[in-house]
Protein backbone atom coordinates (compact mmCIF):
# COMPACT_ATOMS: atom_id res chain seq x y z
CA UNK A 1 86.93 60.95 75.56
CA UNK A 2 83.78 62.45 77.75
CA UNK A 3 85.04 64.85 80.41
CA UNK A 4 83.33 64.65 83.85
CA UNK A 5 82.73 67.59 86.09
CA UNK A 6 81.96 68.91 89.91
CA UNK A 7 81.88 72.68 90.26
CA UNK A 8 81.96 73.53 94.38
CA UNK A 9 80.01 76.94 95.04
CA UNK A 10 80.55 77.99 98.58
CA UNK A 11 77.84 80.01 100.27
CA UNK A 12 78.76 79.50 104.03
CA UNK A 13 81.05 81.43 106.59
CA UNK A 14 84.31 79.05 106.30
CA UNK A 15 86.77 76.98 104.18
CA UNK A 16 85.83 73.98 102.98
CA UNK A 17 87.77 71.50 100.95
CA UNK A 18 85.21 69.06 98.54
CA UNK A 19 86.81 65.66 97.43
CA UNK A 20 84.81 62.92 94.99
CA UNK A 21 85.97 59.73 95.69
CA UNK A 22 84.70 56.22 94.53
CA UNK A 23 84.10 52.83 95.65
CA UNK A 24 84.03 49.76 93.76
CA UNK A 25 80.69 47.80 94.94
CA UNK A 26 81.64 44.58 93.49
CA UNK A 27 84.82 44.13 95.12
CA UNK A 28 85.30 43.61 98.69
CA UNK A 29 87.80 44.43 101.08
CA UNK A 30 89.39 47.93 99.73
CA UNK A 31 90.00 51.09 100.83
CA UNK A 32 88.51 54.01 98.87
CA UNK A 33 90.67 57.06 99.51
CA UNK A 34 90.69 60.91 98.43
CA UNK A 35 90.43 60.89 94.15
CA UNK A 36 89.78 64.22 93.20
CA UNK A 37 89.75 67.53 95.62
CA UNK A 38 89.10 71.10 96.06
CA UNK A 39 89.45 73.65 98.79
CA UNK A 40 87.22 76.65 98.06
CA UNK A 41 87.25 79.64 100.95
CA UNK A 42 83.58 81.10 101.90
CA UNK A 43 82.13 83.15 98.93
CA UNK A 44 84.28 80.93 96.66
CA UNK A 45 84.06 78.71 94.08
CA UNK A 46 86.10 75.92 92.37
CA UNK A 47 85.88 72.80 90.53
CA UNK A 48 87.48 68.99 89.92
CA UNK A 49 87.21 67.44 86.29
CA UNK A 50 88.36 63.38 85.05
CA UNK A 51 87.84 61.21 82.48
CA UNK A 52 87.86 57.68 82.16
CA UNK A 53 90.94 56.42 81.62
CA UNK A 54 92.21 53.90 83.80
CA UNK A 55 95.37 53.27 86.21
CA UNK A 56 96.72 50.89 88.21
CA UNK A 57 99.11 51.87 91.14
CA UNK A 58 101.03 50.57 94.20
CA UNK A 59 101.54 52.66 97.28
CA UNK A 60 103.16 53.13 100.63
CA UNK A 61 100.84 53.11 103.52
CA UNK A 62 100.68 54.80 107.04
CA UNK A 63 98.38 56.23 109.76
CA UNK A 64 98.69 60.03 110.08
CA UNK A 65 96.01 60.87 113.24
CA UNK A 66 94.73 57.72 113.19
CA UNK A 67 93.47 57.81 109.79
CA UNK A 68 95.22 56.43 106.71
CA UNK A 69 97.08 58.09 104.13
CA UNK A 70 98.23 56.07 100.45
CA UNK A 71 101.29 57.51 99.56
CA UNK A 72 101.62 56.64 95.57
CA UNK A 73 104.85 55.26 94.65
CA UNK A 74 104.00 54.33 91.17
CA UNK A 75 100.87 54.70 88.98
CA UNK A 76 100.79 53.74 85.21
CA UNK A 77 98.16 54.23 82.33
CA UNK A 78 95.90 50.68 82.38
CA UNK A 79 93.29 49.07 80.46
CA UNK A 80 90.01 46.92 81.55
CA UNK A 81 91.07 43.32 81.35
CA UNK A 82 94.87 43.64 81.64
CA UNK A 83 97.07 41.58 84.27
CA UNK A 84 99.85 43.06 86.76
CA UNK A 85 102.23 41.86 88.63
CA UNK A 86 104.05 43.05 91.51
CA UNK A 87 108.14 42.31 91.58
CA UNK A 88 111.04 43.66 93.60
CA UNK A 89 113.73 44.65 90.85
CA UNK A 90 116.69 47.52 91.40
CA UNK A 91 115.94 47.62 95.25
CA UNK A 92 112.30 48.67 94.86
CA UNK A 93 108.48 47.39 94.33
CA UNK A 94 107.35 48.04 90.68
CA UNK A 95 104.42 47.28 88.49
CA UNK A 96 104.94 45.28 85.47
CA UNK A 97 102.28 44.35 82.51
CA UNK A 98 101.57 40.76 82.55
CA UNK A 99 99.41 40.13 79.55
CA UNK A 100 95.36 39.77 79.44
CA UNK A 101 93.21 39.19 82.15
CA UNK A 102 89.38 38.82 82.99
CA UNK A 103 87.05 41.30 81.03
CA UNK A 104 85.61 44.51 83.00
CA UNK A 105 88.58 43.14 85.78
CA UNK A 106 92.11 45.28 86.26
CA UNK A 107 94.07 42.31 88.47
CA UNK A 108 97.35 42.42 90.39
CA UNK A 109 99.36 40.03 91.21
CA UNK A 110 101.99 40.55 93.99
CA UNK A 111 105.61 38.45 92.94
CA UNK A 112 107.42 40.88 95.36
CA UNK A 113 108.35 38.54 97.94
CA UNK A 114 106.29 40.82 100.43
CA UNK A 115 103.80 42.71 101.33
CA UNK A 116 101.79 45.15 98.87
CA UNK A 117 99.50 47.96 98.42
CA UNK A 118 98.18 47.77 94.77
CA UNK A 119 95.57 49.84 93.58
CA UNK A 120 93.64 51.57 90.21
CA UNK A 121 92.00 54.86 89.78
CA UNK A 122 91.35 57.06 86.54
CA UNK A 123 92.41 60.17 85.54
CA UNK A 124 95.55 60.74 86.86
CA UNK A 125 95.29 59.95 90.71
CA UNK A 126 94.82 56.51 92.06
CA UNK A 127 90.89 56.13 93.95
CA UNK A 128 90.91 52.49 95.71
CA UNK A 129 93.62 50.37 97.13
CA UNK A 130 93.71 46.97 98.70
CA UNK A 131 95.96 47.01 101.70
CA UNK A 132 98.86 44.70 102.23
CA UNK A 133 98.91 42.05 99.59
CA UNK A 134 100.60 38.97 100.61
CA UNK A 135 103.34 37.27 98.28
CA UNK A 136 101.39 35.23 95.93
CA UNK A 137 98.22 36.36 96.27
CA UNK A 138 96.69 38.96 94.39
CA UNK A 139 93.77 41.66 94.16
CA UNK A 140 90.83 41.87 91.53
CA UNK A 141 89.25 45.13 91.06
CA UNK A 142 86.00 44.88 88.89
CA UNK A 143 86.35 48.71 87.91
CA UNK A 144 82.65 49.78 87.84
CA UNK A 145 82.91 53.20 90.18
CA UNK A 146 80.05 54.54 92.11
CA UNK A 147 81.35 57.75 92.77
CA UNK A 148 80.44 60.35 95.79
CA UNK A 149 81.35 63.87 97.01
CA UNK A 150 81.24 65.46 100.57
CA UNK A 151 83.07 68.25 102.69
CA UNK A 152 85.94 67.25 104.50
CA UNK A 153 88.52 69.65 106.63
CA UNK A 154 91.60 70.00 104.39
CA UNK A 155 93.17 66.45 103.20
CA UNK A 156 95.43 64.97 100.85
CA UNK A 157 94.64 62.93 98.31
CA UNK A 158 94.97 59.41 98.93
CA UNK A 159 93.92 59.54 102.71
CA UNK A 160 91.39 57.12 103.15
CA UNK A 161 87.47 58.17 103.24
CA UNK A 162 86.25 56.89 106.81
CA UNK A 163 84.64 58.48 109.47
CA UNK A 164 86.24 62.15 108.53
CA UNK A 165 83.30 63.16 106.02
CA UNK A 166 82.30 66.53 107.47
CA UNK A 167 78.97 67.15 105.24
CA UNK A 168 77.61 64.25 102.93
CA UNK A 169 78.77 62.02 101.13
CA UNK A 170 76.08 62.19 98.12
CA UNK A 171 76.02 59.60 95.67
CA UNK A 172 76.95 61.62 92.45
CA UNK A 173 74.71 60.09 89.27
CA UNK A 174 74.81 62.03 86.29
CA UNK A 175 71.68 61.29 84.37
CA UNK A 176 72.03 60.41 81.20
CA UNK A 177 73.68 63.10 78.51
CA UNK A 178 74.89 65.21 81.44
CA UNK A 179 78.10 65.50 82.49
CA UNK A 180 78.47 68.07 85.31
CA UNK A 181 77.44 68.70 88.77
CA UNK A 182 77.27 71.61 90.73
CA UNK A 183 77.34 71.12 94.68
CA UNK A 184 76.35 74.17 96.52
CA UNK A 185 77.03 74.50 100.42
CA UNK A 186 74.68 77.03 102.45
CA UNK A 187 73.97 77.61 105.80
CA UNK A 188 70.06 77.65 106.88
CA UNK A 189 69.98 78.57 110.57
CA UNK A 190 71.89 75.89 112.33
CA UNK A 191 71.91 73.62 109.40
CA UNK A 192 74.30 73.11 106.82
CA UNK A 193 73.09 72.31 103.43
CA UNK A 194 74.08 70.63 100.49
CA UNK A 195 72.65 70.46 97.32
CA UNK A 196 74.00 68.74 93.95
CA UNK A 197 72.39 69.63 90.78
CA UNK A 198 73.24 68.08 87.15
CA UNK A 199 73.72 69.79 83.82
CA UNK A 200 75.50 69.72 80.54
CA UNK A 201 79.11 71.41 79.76
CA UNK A 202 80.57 72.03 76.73
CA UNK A 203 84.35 71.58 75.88
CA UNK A 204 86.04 72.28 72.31
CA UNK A 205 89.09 72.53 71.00
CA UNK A 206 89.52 76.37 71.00
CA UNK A 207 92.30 76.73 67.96
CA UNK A 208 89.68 74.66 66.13
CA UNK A 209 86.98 76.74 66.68
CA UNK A 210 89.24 79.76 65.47
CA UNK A 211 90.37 77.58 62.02
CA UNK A 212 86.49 77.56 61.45
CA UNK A 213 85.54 81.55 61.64
């Protein structure tokens, strides 16, 4: 399974923390929230990785500052095309496996009796949700990410992207055979400056390579 990359090289005068986060273009009415982050202090570098394997995850949900924070309270491995459902057993909301579902489509289906936050992501952390889920109904994510990065003051992951991107976003596109990016922050005069550049890395399995010398 490809790896993915964003190395974060700080050239200005202060902290900043770099998240990627993604939004899913062909489904409506979700909230894309903190994925993957790094805070790097001035001089600094640092770096996120994924790959794409998929989750699905439901979530507590409140407003710290006026901006709104996911709180995970269960994520499990998925696949594209599988079906979810949403029941209250032992006193708590859980996830269940339901079977197949609609190619390129994760869906959930709340059966909780009330309201839900479900949600997918990839590589680990969850990266969209769909806020408060009625009984019965149920939310369709067609998982094909477009993915961004920008500067934020420091954030957890899983607060929602909104008006609190500091520098950017940038659309991140890795052309094809490349699989990292570099986003370097500078200061020109006034101006802050970012710049995202693409190349190739490299991982192997090191006790491999030592079984071949």
């Amino acid at each position: 399974m490809a790896n993915y990359y964003i190395d974060f090289e700080n050239e200005t005068d202060r902290t900043w923390t770099m998240v990627v986060y993604q939004t899913l273009p062909d489904s409506i009415g979700l909230d894309s929230v903190a994925w993957k982050k790094t805070t790097t202090p001035k001089g600094g570098s640092s770096g996120v990785k994924w790959e794409i394997d998929y989750l699905v995850s439901i979530a507590d949900y409140k407003q710290d500052g006026g901006i709104g924070v996911y709180k995970s309270s269960q994520k499990l491995p998925a696949k594209l095309g599988s079906k979810w459902e949403i029941v209250y057993e032992e006193g708590v909301q859980q996830l269940k496996e339901a079977g197949a579902g609609q190619d390129g489509y994760i869906t959930i289906v709340n059966k909780s009796k009330v309201q839900a936050n479900p949600g997918v992501g990839m590589s680990g952390s969850p990266a969209v949700y769909k806020q408060k889920v009625l009984d019965g109904s149920s939310a369709q994510f067609k998982v094909t990410p477009t993915y961004y990065v920008g500067l934020f003051n420091d954030l957890e992951l899983g607060t929602v992207i909104s008006s609190n991107v500091i520098a950017g976003p940038l659309e991140v596109k890795f052309p094809s055979g490349m699989n990292k990016g570099v986003l370097t922050a500078k200061l020109d005069g006034d101006s802050l400056i970012l710049d995202l550049k693409y190349n190739q890395s490299l991982a192997a399995n090191y006790q491999q390579v030592l079984a071949m010398l």
